[in-house]
PDB file of N, CA and C in Angstrom:
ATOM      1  N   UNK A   1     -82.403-107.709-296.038  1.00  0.00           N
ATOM      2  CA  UNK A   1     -81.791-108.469-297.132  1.00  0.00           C
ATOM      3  C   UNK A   1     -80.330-108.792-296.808  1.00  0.00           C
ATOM      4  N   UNK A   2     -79.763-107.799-296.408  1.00  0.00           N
ATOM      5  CA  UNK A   2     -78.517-107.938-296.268  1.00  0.00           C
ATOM      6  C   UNK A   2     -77.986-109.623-294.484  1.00  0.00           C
ATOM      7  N   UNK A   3     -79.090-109.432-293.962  1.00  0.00           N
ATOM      8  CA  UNK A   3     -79.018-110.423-292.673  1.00  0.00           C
ATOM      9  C   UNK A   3     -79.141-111.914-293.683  1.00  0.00           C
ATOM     10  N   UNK A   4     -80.024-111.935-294.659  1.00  0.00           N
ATOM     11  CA  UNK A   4     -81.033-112.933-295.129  1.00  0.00           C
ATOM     12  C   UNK A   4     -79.145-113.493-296.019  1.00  0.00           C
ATOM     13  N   UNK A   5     -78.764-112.682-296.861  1.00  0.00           N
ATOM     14  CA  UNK A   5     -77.392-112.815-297.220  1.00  0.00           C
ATOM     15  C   UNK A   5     -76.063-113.290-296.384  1.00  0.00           C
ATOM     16  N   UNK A   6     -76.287-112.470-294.954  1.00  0.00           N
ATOM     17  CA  UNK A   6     -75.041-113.073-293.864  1.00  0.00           C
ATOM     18  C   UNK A   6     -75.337-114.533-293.614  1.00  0.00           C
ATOM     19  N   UNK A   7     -76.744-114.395-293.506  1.00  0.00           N
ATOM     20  CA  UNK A   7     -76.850-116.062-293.059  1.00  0.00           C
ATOM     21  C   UNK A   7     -76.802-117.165-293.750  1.00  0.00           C
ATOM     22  N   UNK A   8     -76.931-116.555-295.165  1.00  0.00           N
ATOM     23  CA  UNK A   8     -76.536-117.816-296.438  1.00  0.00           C
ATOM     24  C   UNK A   8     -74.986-118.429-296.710  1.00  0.00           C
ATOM     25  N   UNK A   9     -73.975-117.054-296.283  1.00  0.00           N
ATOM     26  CA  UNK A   9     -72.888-117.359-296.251  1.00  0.00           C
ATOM     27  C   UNK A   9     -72.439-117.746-295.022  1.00  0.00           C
ATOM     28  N   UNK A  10     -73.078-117.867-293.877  1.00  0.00           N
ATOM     29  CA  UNK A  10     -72.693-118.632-292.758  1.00  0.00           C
ATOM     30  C   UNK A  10     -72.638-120.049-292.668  1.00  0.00           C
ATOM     31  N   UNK A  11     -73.931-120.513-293.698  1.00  0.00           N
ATOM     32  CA  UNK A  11     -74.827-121.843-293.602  1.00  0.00           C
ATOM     33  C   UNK A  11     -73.713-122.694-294.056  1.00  0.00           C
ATOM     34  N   UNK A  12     -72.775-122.677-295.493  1.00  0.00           N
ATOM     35  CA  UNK A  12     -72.142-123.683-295.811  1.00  0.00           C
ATOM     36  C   UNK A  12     -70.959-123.963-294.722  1.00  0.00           C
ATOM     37  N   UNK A  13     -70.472-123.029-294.241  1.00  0.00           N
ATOM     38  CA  UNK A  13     -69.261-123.319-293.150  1.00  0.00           C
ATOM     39  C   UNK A  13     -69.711-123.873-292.341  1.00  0.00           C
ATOM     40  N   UNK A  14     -70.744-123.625-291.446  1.00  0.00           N
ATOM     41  CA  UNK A  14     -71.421-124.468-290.261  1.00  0.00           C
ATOM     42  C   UNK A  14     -71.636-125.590-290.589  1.00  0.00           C
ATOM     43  N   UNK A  15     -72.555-125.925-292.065  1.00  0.00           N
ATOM     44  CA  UNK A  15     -72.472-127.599-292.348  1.00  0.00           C
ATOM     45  C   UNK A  15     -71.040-127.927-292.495  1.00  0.00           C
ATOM     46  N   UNK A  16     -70.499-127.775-292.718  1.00  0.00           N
ATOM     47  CA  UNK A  16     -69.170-128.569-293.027  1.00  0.00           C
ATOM     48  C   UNK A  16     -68.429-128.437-291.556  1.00  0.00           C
ATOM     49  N   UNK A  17     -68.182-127.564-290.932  1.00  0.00           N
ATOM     50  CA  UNK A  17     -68.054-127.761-289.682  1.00  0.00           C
ATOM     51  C   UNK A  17     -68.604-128.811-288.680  1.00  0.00           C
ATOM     52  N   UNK A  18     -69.730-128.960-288.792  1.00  0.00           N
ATOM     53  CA  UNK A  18     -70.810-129.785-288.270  1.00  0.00           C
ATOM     54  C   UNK A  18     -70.524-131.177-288.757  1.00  0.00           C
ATOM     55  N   UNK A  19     -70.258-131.209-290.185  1.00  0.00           N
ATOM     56  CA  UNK A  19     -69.684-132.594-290.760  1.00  0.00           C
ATOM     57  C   UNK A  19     -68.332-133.057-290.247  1.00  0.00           C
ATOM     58  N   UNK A  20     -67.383-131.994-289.838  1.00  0.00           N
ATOM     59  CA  UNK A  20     -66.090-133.070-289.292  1.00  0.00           C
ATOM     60  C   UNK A  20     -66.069-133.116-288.176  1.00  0.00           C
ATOM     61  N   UNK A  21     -66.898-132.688-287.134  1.00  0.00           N
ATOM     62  CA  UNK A  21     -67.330-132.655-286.168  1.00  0.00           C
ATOM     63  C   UNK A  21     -67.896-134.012-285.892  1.00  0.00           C
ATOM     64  N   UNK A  22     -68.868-134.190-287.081  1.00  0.00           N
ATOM     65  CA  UNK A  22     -69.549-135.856-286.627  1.00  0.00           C
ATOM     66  C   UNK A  22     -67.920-136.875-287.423  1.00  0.00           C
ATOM     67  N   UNK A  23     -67.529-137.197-287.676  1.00  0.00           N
ATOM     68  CA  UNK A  23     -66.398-137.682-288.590  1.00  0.00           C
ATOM     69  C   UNK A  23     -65.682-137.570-287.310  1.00  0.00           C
ATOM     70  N   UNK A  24     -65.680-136.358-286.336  1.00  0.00           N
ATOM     71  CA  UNK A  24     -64.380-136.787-285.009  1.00  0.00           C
ATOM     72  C   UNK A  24     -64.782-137.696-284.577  1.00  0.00           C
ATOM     73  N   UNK A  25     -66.319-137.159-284.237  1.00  0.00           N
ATOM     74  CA  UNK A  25     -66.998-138.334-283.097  1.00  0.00           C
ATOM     75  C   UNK A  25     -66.985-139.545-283.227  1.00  0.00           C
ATOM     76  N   UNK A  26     -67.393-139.686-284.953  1.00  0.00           N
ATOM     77  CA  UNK A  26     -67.432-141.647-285.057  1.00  0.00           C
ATOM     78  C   UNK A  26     -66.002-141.871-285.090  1.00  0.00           C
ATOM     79  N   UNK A  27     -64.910-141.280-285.510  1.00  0.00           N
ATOM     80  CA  UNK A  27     -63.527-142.043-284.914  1.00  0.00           C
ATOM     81  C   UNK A  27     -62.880-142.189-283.898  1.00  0.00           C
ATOM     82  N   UNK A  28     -64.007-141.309-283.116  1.00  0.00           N
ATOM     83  CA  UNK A  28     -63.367-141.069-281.638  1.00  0.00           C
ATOM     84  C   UNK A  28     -64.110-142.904-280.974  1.00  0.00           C
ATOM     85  N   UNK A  29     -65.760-142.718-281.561  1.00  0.00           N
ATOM     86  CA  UNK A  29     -66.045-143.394-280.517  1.00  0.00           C
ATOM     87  C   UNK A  29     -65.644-144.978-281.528  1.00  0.00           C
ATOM     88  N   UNK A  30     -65.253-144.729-282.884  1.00  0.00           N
ATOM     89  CA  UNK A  30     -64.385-146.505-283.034  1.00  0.00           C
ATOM     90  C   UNK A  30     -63.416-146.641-282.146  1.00  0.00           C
ATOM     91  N   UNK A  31     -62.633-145.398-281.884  1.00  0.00           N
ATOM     92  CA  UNK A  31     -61.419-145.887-280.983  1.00  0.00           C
ATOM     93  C   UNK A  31     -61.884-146.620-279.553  1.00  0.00           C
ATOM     94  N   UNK A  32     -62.986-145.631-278.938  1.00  0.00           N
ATOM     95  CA  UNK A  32     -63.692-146.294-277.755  1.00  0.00           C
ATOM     96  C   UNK A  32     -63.720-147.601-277.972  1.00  0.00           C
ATOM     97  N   UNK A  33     -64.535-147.997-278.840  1.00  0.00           N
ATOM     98  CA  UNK A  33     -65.181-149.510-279.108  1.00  0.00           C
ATOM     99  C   UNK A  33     -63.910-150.241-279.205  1.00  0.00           C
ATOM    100  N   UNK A  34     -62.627-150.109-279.699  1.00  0.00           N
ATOM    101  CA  UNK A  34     -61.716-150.990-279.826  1.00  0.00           C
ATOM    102  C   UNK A  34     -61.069-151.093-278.708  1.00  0.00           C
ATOM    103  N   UNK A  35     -61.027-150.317-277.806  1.00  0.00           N
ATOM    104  CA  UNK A  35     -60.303-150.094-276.549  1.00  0.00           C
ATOM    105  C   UNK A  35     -61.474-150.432-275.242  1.00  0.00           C
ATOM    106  N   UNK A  36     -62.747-149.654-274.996  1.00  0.00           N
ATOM    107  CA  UNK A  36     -63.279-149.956-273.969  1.00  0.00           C
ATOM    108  C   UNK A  36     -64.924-150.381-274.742  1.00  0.00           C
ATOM    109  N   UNK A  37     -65.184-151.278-275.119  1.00  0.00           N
ATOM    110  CA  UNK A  37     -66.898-151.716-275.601  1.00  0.00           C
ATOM    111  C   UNK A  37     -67.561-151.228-275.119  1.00  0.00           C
ATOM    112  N   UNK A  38     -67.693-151.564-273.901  1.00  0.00           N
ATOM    113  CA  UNK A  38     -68.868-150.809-273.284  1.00  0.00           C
ATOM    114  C   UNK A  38     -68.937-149.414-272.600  1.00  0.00           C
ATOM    115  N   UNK A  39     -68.060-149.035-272.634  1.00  0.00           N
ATOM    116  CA  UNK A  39     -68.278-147.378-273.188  1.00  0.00           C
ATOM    117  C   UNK A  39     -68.810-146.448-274.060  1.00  0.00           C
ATOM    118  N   UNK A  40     -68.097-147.260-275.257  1.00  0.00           N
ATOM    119  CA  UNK A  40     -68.012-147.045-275.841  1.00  0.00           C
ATOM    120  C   UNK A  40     -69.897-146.913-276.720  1.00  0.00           C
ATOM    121  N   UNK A  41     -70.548-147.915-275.732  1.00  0.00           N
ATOM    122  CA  UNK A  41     -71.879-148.021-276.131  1.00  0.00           C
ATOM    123  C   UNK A  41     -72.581-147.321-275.236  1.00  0.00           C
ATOM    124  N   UNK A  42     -72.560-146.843-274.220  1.00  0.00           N
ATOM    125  CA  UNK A  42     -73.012-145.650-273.346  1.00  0.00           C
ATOM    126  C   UNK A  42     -72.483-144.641-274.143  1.00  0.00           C
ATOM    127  N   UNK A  43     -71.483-143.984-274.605  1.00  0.00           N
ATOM    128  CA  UNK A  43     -71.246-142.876-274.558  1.00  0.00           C
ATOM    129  C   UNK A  43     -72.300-142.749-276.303  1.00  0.00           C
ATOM    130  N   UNK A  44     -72.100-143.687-277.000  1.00  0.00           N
ATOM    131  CA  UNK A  44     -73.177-143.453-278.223  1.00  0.00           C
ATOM    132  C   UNK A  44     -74.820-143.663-278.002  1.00  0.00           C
ATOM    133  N   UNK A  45     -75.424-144.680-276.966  1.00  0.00           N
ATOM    134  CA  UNK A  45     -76.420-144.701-276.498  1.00  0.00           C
ATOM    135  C   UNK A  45     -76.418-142.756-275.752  1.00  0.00           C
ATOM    136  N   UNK A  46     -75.929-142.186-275.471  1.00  0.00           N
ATOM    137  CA  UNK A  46     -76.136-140.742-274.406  1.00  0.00           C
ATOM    138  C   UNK A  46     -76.046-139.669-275.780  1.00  0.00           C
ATOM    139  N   UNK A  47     -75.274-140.024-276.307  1.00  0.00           N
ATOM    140  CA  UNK A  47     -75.313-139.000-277.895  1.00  0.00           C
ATOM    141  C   UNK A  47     -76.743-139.490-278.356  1.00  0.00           C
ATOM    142  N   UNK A  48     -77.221-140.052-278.918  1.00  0.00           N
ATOM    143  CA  UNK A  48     -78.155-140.806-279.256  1.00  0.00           C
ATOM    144  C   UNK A  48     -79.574-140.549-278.467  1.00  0.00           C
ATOM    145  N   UNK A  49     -79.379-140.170-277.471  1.00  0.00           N
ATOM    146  CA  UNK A  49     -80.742-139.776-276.190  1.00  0.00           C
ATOM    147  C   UNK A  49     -80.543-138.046-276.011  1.00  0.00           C
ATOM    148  N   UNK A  50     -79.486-137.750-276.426  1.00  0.00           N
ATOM    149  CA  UNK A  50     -79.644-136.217-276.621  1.00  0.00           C
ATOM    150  C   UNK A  50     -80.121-135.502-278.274  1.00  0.00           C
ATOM    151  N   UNK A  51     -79.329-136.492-279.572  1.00  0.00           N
ATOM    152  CA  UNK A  51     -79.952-136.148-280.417  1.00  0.00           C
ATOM    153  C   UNK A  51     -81.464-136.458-280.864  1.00  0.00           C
TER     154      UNK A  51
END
């Protein structure tokens, strides 16, 4: 019980972690796109083939 409890209070930090995590990525890769296009579409096509 007590594991079943650690892991409930783990769960909301990891999502939200996980959420500005994706929030870096898409501003990272707008910056790509404004600076190099086609990078910028490989490097989201390779995210995209791993998720």
């Amino acid at each position: 019980m007590s594991h079943y409890r650690r892991m409930t209070h783990i769960t909301p930090e990891h999502g939200v972690f996980n959420m500005e995590n994706d929030l870096l990525s898409l501003c990272h890769a707008l910056y790509l796109k404004s600076v190099y296009p086609f990078n910028s579409f490989f490097l989201s096509f390779k995210l995209f083939a791993i998720n």
